[in-house]
N, C-alpha and C. Protein backbone atom coordinates (compact mmCIF):
# COMPACT_ATOMS: atom_id res chain seq x y z
N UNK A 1 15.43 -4.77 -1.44
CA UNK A 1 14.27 -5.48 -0.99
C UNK A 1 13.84 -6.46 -2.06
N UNK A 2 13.45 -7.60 -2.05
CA UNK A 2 13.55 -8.41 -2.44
C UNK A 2 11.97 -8.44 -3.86
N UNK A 3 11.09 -7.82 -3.10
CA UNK A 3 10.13 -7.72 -3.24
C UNK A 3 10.04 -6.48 -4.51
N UNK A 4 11.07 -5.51 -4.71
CA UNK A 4 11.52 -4.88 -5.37
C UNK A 4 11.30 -5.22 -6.82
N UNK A 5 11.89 -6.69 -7.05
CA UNK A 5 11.60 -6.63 -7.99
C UNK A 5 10.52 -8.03 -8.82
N UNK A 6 9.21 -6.93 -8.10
CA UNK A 6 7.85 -8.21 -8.64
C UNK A 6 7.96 -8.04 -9.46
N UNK A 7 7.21 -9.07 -10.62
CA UNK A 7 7.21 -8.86 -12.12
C UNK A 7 5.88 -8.95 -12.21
N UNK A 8 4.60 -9.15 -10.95
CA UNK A 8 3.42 -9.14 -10.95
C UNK A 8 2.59 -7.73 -11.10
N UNK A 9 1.60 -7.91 -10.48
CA UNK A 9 0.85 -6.84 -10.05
C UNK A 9 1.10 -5.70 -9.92
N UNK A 10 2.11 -5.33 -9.04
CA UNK A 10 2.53 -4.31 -8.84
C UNK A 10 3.55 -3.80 -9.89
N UNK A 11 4.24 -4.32 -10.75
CA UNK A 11 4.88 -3.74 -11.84
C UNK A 11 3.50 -3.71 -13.01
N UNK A 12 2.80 -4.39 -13.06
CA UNK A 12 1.68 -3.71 -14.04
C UNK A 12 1.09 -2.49 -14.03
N UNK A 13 0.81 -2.58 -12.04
CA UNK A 13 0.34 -1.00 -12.23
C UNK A 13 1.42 0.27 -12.13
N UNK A 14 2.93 -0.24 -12.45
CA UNK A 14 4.22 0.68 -12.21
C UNK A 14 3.91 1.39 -10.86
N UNK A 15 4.05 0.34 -9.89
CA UNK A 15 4.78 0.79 -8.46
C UNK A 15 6.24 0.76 -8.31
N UNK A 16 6.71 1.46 -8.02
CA UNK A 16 8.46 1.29 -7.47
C UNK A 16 8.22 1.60 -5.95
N UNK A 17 8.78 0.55 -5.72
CA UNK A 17 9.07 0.00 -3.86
C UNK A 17 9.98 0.94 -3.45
N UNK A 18 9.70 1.21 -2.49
CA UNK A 18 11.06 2.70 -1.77
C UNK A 18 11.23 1.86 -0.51
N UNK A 19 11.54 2.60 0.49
CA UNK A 19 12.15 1.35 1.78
C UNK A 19 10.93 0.81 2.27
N UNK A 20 11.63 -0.35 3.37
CA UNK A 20 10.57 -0.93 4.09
C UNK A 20 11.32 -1.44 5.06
N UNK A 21 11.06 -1.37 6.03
CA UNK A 21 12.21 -0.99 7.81
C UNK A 21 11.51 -0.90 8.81
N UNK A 22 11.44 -1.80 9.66
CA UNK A 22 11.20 -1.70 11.29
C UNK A 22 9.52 -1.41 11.14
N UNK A 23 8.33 -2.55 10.50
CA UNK A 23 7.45 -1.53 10.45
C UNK A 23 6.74 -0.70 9.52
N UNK A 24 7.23 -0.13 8.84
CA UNK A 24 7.35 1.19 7.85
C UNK A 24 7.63 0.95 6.11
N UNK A 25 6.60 1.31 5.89
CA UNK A 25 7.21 1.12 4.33
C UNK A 25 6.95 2.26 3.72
N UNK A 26 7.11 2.19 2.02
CA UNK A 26 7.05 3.94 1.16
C UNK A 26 6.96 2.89 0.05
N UNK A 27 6.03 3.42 -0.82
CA UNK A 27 5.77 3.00 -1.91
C UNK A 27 5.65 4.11 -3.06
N UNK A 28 6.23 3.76 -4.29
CA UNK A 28 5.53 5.49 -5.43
C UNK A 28 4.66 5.10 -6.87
N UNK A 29 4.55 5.57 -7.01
CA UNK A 29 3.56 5.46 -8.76
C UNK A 29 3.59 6.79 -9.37
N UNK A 30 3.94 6.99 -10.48
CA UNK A 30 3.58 8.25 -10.93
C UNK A 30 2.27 8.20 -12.18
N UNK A 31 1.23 8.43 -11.34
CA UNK A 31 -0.09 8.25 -12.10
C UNK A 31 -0.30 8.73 -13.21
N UNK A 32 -1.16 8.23 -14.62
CA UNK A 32 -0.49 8.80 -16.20
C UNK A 32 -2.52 8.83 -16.20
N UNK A 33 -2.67 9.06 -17.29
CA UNK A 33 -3.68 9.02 -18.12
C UNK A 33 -4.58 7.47 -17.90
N UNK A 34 -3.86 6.78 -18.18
CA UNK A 34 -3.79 5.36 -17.82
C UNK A 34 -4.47 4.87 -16.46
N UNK A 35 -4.24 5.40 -15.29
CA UNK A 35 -4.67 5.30 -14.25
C UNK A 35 -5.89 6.22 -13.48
N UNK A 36 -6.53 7.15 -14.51
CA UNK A 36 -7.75 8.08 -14.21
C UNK A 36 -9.33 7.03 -14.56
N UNK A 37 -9.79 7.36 -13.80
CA UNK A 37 -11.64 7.17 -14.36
C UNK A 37 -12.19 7.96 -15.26
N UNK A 38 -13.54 7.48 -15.68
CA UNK A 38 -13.81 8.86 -16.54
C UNK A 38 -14.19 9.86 -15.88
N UNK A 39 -14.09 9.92 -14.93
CA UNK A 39 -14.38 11.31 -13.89
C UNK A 39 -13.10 11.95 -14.26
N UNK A 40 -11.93 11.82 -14.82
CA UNK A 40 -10.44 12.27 -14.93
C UNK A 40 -9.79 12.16 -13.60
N UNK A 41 -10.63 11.16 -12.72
CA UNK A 41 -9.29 10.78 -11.41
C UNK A 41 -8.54 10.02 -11.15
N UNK A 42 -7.66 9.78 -10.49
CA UNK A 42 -7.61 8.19 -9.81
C UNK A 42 -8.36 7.36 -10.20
N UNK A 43 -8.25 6.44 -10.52
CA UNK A 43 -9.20 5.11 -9.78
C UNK A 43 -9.25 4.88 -8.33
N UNK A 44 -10.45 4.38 -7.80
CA UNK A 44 -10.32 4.49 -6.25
C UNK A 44 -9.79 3.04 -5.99
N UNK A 45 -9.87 2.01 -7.13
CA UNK A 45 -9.25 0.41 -6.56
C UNK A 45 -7.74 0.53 -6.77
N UNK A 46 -7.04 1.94 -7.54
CA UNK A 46 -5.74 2.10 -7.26
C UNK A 46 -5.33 2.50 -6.39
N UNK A 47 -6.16 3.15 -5.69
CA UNK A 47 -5.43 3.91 -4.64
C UNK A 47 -5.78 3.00 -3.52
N UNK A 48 -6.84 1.94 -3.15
CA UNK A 48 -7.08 1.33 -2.65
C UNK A 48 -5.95 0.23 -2.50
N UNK A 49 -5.52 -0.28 -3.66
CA UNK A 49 -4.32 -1.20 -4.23
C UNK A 49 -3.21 -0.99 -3.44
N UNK A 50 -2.61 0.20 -3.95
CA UNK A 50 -1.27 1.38 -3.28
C UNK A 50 -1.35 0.83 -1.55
N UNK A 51 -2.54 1.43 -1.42
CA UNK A 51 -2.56 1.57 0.52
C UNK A 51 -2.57 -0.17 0.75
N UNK A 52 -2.72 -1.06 -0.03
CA UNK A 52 -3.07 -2.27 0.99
C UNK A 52 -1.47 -2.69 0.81
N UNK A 53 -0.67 -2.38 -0.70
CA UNK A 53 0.46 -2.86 -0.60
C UNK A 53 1.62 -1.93 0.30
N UNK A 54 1.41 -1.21 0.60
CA UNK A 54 2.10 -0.44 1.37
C UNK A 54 2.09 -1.18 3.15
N UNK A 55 1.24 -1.32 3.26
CA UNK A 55 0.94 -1.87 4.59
C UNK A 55 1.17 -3.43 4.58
N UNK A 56 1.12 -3.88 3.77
CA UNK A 56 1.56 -5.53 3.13
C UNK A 56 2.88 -5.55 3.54
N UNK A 57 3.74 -4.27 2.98
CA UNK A 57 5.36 -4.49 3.07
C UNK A 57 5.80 -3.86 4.47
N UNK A 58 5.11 -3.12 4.59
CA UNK A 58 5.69 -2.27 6.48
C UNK A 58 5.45 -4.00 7.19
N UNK A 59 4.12 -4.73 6.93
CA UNK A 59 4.04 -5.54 7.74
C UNK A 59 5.51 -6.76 7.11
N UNK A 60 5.31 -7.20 6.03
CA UNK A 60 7.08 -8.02 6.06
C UNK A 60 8.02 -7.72 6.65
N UNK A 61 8.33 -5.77 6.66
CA UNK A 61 9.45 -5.45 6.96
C UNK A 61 9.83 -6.20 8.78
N UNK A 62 8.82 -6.36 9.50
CA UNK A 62 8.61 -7.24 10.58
C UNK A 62 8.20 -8.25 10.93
N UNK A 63 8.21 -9.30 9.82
CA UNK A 63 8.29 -10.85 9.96
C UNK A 63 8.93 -11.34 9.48
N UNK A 64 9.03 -12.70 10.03
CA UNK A 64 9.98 -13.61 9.42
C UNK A 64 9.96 -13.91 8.10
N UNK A 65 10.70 -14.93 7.25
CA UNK A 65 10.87 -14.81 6.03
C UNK A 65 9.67 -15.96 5.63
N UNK A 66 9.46 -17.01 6.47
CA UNK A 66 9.07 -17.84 6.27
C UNK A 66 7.16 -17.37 6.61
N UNK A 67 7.08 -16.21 7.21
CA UNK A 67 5.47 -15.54 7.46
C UNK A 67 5.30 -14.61 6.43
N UNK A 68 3.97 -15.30 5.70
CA UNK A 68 3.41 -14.56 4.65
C UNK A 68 2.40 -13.36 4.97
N UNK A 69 2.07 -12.07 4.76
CA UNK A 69 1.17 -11.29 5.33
C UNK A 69 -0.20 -11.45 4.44
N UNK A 70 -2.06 -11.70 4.91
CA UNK A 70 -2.59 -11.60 3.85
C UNK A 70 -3.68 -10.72 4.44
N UNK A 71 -4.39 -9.78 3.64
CA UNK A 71 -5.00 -8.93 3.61
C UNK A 71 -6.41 -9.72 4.53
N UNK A 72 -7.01 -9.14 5.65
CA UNK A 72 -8.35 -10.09 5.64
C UNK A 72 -9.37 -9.27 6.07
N UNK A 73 -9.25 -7.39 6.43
CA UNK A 73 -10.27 -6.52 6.24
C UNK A 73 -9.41 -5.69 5.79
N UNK A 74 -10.09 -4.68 4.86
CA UNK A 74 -9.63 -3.47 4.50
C UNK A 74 -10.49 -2.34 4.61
N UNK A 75 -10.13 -1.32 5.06
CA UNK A 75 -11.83 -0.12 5.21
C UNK A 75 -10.30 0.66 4.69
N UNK A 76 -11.07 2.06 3.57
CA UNK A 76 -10.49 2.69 3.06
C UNK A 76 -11.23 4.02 2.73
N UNK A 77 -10.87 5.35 3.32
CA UNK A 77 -11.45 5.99 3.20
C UNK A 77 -11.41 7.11 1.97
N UNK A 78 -11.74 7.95 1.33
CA UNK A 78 -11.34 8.70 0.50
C UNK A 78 -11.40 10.08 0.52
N UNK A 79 -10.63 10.73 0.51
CA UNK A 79 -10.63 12.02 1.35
C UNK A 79 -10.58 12.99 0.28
N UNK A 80 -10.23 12.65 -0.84
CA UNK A 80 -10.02 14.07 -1.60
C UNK A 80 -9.54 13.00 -3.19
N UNK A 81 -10.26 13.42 -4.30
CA UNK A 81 -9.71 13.05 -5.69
C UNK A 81 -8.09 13.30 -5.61
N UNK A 82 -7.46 12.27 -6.67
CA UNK A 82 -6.20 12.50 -7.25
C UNK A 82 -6.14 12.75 -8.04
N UNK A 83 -5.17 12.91 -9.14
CA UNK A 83 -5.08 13.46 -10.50
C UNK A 83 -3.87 12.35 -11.23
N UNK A 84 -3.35 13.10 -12.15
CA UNK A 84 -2.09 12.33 -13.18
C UNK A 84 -0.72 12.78 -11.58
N UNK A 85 0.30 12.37 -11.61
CA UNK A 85 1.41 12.96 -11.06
C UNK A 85 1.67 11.76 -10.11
N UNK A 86 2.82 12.34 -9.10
CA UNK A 86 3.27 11.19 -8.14
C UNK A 86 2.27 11.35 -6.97
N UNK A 87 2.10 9.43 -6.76
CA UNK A 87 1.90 9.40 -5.59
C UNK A 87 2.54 8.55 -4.73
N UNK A 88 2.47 9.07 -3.24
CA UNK A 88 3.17 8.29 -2.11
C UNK A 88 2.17 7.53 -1.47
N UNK A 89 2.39 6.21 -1.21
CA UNK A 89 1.65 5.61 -0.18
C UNK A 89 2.59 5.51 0.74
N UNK A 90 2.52 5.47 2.38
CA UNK A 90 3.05 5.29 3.24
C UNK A 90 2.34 3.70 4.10
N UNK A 91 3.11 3.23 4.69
CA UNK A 91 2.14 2.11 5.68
C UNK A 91 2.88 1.66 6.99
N UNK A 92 2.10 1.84 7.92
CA UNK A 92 2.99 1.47 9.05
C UNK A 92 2.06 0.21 10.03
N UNK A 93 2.52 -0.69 10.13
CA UNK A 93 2.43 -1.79 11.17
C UNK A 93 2.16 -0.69 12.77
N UNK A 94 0.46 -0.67 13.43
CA UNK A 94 0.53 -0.21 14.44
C UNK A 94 -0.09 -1.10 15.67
N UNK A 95 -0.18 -2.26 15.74
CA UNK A 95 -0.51 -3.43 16.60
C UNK A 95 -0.25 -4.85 15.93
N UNK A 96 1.18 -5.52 16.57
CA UNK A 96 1.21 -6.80 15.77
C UNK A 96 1.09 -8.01 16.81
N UNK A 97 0.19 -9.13 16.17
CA UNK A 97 -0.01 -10.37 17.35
C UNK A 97 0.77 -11.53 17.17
N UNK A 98 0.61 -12.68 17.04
CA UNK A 98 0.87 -13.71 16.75
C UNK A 98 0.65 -14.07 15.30
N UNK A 99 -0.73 -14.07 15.50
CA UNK A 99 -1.46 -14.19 13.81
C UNK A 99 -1.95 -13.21 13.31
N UNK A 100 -2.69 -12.08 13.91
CA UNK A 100 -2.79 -10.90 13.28
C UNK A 100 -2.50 -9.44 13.46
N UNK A 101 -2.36 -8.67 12.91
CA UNK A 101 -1.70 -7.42 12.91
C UNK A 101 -2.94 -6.03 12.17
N UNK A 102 -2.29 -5.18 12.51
CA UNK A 102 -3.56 -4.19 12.55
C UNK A 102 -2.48 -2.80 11.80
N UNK A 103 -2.96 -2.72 10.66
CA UNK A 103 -2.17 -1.59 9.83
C UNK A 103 -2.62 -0.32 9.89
N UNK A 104 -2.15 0.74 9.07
CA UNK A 104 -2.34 1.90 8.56
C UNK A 104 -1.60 2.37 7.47
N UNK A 105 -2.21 3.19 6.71
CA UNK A 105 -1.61 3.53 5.02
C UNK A 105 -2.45 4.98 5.25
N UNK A 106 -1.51 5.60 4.36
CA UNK A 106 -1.70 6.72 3.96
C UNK A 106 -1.25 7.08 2.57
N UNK A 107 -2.27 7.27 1.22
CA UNK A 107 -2.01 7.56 -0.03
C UNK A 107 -1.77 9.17 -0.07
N UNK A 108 -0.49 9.88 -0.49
CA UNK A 108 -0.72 11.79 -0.73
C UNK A 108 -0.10 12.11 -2.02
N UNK A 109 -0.91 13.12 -2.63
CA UNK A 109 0.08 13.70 -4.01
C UNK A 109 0.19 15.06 -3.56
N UNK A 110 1.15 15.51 -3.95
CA UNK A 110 1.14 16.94 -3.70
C UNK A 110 1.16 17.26 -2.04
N UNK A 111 1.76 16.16 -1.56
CA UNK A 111 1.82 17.07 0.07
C UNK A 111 0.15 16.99 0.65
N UNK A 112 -0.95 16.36 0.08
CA UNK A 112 -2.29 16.03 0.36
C UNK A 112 -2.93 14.92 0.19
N UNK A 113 -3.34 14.32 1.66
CA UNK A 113 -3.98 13.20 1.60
C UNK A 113 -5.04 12.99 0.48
N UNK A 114 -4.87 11.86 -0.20
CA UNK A 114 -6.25 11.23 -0.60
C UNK A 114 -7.09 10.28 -0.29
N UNK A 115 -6.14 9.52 0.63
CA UNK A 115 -6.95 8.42 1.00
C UNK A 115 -6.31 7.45 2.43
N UNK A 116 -6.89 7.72 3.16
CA UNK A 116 -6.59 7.03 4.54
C UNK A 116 -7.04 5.28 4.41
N UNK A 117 -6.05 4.71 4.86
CA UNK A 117 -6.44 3.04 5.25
C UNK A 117 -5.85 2.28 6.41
N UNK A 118 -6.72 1.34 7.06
CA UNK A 118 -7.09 0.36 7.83
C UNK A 118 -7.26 -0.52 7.67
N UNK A 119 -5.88 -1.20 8.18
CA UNK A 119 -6.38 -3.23 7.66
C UNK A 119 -6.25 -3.93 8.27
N UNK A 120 -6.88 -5.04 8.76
CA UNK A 120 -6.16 -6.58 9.50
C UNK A 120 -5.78 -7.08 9.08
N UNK A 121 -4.37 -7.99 9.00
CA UNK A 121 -3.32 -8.57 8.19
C UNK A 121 -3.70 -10.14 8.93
N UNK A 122 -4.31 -10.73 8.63
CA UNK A 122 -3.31 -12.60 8.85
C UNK A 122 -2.25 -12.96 8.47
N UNK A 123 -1.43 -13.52 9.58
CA UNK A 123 -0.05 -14.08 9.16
C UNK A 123 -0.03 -15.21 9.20
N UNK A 124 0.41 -15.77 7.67
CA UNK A 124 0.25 -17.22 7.22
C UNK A 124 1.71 -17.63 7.43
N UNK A 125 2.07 -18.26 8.45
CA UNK A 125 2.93 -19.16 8.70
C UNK A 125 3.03 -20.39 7.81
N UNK A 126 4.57 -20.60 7.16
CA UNK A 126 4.52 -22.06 6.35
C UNK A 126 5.10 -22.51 6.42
């Protein structure tokens, strides 16, 4: 995947891209010290981060090369603190239009949700 290898954002916050197919993507991070609040959790704009890029790439995995996907609501819920260790974001494309598309993400460590997300995608045609 092409996207594999950003040298942006997402390699700052050490994401490694897992597939992205029909729809569907998998994203990982293995969260350090580095990535807690002083509460000792997560950050919630990481996990927030995780779920929008996850659903960013399920949505490429079904457009053209030349359609850019851009974030234009996000509601994100938080269901339970994270800790240090791996996490999975999942994202799946579940209504796509012309110009916009309607996602879902799911952040889990340990086999347990932390954080459910919902987004509308605009697709920037260029």
């Amino acid at each position: 995947m092409a996207d594999g290898d950003d040298k942006g954002f997402a390699s700052l916050l050490g994401v490694r891209y897992g597939t992205a197919e029909e729809g569907r993507a998998r994203l990982e991070l293995d969260a350090t010290e580095d990535h807690l609040n002083r509460a000792g959790t997560v950050q919630g704009g990481l996990l927030a981060a995780l779920a929008d890029m996850a659903m960013g790439q399920a949505l490429r995995s079904s457009t053209g090369e030349d359609e850019v996907p851009a974030t234009s609501q996000l509601t994100v819920t938080y269901l339970r603190p994270g800790g240090t260790g791996r996490l999975v974001a999942t994202g799946e494309v579940r209504k796509q239009g012309d110009n916009l598309s309607v996602c879902e993400a799911d952040v889990e460590q340990d086999g347990r949700t932390l954080v459910h997300a919902l987004a509308t995608f605009a697709v920037l045609h260029r």
